[in-house]
Each structure stands twice: as C-alpha cells, then as structure tokens.
Protein backbone atom coordinates (compact mmCIF):
# COMPACT_ATOMS: atom_id res chain seq x y z
CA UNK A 1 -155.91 38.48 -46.66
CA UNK A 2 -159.53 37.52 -46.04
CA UNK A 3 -160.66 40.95 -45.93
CA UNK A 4 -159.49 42.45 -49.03
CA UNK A 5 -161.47 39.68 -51.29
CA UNK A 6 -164.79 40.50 -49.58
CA UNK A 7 -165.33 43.78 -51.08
CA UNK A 8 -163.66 43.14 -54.39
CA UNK A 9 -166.43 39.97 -55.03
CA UNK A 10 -169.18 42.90 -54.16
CA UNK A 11 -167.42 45.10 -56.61
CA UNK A 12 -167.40 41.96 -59.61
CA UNK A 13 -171.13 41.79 -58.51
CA UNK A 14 -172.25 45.11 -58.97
CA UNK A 15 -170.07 45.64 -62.21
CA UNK A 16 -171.92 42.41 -63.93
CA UNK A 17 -175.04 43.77 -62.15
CA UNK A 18 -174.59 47.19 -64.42
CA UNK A 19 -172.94 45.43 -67.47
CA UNK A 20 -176.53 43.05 -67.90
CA UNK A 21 -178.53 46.08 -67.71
CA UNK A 22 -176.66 48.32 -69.89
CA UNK A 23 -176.95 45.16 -72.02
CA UNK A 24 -180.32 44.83 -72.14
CA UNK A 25 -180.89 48.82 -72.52
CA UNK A 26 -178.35 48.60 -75.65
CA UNK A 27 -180.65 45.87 -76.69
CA UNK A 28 -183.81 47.48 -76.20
CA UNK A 29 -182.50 50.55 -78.29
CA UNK A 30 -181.43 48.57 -81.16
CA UNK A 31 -185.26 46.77 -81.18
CA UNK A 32 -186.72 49.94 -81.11
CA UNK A 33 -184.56 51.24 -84.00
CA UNK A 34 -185.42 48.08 -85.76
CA UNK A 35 -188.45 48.75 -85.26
CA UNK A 36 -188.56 52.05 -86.75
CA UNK A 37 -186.44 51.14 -90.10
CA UNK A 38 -189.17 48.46 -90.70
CA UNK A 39 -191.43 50.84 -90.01
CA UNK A 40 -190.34 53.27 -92.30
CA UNK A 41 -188.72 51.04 -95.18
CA UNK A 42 -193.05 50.26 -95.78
C-alpha cells in the first residue's frame, strides 16, 4: 500500500508544478495584451 502513494504524490507535484506555470504564462499574456489595448486606446 506504501508503494502506490509514492508516485501518485510525484504526479500531484509535477501537475501543480505545470498548473503555476501555465498560470503565470496565462498571466503574462493577458499583461501583455493589456498592455497593447492601452497602448493603442492613446
């Protein structure tokens, strides 16, 4: 039973691993198009 838990704990990990940085590329993208609207709208 011990074994089984190991790997799925590396697996939670890695997914919030990805999920942060796919955050903070969706974030990056919506500053940039921010960005540009303001940039535009003058």
């Amino acid at each position: 039973m011990m074994l089984p838990s190991k790997p799925n704990s590396g697996t939670k990990q890695r997914k919030l691993l990805m999920d942060s940085r796919t955050a903070a590329w969706q974030s990056s993208i919506m500053e940039k198009l921010l960005t540009i609207t303001q940039l535009s709208a003058i």
